[in-house]
C-alpha atoms as a PDB file:
ATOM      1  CA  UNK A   1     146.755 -32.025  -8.889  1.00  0.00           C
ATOM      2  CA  UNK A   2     146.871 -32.251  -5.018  1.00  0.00           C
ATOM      3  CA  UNK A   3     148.449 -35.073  -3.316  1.00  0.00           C
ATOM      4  CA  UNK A   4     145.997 -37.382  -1.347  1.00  0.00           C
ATOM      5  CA  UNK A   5     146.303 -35.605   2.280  1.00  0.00           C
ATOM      6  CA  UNK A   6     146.050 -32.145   0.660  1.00  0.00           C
ATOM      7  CA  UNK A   7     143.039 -33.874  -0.957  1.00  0.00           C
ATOM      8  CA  UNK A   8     141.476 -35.509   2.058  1.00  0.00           C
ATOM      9  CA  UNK A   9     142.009 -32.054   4.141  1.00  0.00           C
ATOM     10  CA  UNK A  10     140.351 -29.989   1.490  1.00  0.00           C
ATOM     11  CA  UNK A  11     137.166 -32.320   1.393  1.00  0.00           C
ATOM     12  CA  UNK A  12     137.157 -32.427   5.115  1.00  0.00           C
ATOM     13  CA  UNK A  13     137.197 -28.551   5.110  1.00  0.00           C
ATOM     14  CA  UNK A  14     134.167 -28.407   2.243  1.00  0.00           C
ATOM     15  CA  UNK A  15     132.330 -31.039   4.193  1.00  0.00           C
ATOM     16  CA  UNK A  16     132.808 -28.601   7.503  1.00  0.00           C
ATOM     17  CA  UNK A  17     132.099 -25.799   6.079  1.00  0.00           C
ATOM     18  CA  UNK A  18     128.838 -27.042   4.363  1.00  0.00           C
ATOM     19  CA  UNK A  19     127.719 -28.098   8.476  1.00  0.00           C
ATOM     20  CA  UNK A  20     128.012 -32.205   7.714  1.00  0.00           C
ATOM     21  CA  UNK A  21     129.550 -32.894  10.688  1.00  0.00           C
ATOM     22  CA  UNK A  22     126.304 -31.728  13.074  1.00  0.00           C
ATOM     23  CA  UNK A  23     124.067 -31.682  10.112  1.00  0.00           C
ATOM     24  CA  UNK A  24     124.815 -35.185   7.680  1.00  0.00           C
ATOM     25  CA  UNK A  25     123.034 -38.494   8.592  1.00  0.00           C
ATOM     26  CA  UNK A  26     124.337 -41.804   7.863  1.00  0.00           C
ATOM     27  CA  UNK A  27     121.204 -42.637   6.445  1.00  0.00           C
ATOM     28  CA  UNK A  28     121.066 -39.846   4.326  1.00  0.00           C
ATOM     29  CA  UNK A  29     124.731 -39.980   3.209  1.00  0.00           C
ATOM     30  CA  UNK A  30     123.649 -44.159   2.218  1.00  0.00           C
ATOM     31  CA  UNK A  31     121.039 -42.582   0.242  1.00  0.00           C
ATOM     32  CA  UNK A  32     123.330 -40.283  -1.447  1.00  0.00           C
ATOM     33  CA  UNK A  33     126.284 -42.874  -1.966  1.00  0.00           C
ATOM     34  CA  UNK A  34     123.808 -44.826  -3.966  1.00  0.00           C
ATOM     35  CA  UNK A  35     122.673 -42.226  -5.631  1.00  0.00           C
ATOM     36  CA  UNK A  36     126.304 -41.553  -6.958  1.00  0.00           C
ATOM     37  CA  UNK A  37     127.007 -45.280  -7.675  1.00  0.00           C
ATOM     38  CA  UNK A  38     123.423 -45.257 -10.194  1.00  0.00           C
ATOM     39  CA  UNK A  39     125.248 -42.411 -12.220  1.00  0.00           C
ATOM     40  CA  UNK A  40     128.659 -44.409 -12.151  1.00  0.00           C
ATOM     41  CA  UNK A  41     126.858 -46.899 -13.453  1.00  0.00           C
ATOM     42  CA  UNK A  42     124.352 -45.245 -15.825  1.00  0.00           C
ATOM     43  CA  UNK A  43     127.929 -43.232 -17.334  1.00  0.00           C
ATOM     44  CA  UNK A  44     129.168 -46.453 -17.723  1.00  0.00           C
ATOM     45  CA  UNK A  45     126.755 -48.074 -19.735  1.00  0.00           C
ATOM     46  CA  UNK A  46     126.772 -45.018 -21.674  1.00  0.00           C
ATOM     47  CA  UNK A  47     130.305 -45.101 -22.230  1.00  0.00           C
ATOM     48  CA  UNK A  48     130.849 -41.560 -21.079  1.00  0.00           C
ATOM     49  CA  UNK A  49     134.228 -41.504 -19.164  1.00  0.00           C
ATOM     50  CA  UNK A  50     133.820 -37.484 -18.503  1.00  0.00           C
ATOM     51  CA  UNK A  51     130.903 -38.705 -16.322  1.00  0.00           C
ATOM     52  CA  UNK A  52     132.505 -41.471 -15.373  1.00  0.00           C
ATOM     53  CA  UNK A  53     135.718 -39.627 -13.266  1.00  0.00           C
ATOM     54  CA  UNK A  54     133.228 -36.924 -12.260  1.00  0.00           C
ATOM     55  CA  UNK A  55     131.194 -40.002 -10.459  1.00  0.00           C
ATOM     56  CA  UNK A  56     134.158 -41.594  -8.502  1.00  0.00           C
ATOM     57  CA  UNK A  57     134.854 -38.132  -7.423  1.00  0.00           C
ATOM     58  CA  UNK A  58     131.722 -38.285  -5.878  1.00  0.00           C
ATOM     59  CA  UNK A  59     131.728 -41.017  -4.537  1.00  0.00           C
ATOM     60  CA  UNK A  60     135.066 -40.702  -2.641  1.00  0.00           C
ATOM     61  CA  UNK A  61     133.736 -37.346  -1.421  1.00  0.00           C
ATOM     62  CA  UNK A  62     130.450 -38.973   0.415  1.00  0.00           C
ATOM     63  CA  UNK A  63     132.614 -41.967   1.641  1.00  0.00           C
ATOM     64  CA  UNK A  64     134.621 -39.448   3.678  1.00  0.00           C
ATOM     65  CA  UNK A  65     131.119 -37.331   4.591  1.00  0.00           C
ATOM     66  CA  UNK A  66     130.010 -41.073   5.880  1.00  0.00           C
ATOM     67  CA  UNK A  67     133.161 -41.118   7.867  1.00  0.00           C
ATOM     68  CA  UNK A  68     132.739 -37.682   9.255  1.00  0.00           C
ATOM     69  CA  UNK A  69     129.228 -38.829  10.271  1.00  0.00           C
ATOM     70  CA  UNK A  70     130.171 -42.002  12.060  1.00  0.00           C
ATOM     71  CA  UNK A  71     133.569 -40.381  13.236  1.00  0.00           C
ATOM     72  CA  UNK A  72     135.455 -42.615  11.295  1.00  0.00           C
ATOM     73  CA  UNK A  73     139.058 -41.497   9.483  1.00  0.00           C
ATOM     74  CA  UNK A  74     138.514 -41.869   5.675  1.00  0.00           C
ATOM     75  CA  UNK A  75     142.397 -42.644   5.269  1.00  0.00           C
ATOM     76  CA  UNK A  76     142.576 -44.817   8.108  1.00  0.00           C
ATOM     77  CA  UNK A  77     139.871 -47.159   7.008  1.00  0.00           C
ATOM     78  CA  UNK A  78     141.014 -46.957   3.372  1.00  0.00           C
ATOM     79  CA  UNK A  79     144.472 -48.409   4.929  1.00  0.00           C
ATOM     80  CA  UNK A  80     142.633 -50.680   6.862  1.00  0.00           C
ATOM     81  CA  UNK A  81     141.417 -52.234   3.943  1.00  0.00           C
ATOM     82  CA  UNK A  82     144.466 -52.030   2.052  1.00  0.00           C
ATOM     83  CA  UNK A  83     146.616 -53.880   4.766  1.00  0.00           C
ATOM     84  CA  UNK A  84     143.788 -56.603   4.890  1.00  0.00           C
ATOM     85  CA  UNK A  85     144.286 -57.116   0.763  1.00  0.00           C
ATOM     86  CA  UNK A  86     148.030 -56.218   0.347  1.00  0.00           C
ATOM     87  CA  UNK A  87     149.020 -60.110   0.441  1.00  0.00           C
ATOM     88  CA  UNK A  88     145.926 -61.655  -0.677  1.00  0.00           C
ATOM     89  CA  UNK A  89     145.930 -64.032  -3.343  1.00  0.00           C
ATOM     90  CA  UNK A  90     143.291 -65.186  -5.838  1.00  0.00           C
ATOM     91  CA  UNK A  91     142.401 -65.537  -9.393  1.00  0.00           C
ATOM     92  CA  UNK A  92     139.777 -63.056 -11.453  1.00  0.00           C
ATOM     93  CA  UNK A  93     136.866 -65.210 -12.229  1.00  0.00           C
ATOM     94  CA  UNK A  94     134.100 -63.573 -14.817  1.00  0.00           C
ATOM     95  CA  UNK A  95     136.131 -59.977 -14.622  1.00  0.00           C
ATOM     96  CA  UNK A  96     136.030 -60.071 -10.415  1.00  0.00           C
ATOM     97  CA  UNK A  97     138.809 -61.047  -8.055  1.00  0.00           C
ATOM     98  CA  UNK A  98     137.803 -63.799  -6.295  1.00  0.00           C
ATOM     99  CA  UNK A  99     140.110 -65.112  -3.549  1.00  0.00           C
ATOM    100  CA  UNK A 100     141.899 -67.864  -2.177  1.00  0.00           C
END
């Protein structure tokens, strides 16, 4: 298993290689993302974890094509987010965080 930067590079590299950085749209990469987050939710429902992982995958792999497209750093933002969390407090209310 490859750690996270090895991971980020090597998607980076596929996206390049497949021309997403002159040839992606944002709109089309939206289109895509939801796409991938029906079949989360359709494996889901199904109960069919195999489909499941192979959907999150997915969907990590067009949030960093997004990124490429808007010039955006896929780690950087998922940092971004992180530091904005890390001391956030709440309770889970009906199976979601909701907080303070």
């Amino acid at each position: 298993m490859l750690d996270q930067n090895q991971l980020t590079n090597n998607i980076n590299a596929w996206l390049l290689d497949r021309n997403f950085l002159s040839g992606a749209t944002t709109e089309g990469q939206i289109d895509k993302l939801r796409e991938e987050v029906e079949e989360f939710v359709d494996a889901f429902f199904d109960g069919n974890k195999t489909e499941m992982k192979d959907a999150i995958g997915d969907i990590r792999v067009v949030l960093q094509a997004l990124c490429m497209t808007e010039g955006l750093d896929f780690d950087l933002c998922c940092n971004k987010a992180y530091n904005e969390i890390k001391h956030r407090t709440g309770t889970m209310t009906n199976g979601v965080f909701v907080k303070d």
